[in-house]
C-alpha atoms as a PDB file:
ATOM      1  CA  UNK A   1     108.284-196.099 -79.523  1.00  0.00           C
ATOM      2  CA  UNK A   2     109.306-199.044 -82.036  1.00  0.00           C
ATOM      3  CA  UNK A   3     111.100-202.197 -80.892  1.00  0.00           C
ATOM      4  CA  UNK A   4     114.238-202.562 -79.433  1.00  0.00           C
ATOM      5  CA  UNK A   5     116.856-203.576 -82.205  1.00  0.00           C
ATOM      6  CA  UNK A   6     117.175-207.443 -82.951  1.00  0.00           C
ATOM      7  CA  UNK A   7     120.047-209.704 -81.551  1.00  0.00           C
ATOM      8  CA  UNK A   8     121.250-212.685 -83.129  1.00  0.00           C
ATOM      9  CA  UNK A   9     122.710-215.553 -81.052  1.00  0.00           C
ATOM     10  CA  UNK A  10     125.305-218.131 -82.052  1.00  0.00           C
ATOM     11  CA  UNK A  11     122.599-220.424 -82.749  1.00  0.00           C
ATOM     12  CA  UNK A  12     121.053-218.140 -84.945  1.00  0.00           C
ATOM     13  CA  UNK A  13     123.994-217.533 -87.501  1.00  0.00           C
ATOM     14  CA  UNK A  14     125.004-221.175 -87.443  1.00  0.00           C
ATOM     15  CA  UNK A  15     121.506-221.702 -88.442  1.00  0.00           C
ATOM     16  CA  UNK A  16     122.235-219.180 -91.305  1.00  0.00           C
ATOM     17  CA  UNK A  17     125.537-220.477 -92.339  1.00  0.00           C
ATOM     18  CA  UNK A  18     124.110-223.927 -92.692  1.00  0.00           C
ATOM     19  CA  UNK A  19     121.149-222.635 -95.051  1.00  0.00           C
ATOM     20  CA  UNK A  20     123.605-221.460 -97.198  1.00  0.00           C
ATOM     21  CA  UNK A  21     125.512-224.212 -97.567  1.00  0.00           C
ATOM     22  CA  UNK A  22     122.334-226.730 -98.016  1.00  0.00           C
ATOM     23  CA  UNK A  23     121.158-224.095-100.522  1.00  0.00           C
ATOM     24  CA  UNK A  24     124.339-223.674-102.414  1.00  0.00           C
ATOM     25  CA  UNK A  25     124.375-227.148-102.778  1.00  0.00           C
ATOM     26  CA  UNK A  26     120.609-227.474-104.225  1.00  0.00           C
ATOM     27  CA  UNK A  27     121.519-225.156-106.656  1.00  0.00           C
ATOM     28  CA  UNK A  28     124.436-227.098-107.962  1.00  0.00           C
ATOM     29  CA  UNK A  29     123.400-230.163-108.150  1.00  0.00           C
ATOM     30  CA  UNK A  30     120.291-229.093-110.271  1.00  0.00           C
ATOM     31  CA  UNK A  31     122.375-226.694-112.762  1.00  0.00           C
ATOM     32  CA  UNK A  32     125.501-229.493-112.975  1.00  0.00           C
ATOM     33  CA  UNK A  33     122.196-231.651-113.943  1.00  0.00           C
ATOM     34  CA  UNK A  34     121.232-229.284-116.705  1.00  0.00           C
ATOM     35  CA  UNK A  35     122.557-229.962-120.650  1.00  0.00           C
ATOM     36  CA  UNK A  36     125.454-227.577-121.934  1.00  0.00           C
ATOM     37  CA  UNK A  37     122.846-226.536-124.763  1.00  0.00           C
ATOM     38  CA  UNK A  38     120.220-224.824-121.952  1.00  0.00           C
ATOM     39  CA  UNK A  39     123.096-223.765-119.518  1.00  0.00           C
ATOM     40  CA  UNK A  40     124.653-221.578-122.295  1.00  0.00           C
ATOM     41  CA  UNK A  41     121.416-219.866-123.842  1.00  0.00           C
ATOM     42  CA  UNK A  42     121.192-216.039-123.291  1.00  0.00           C
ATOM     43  CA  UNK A  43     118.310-215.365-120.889  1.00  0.00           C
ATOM     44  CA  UNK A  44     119.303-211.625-120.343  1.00  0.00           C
ATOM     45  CA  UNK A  45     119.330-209.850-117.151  1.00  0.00           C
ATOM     46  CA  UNK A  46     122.578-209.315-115.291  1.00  0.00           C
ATOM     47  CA  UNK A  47     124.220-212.556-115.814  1.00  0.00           C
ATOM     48  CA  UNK A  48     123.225-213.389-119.522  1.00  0.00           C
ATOM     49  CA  UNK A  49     123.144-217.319-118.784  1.00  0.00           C
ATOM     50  CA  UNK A  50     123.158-219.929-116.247  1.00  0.00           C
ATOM     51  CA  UNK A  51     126.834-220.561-116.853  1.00  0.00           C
ATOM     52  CA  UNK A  52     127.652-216.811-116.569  1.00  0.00           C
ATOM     53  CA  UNK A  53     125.516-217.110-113.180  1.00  0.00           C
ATOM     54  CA  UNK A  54     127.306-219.913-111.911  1.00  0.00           C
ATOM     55  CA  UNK A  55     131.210-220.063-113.364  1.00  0.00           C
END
């Protein structure tokens, strides 16, 4: 009953690790790109700001 459990391969994690990277790096480039004035504003939730998200 059910599937067998998943294996990752080498290929698979390197895969991973270079997502992150290429994602990491989309995300700072756009909030570097953003004005001090919207980067500091309150938004809430756990992280109050983009500049608390992203010291």
């Amino acid at each position: 009953m059910g599937q067998p459990p998943a294996t990752m391969r080498k290929g698979d994690i390197q895969l991973l690790y270079e997502y992150e990277h290429w994602a990491n790096n989309r995300v700072l480039q756009t909030v570097s790109a953003l004005p001090l004035s919207i980067s500091r504003v309150i938004w809430g939730g756990s992280f109050g700001s983009v500049e608390g998200a992203v010291p």
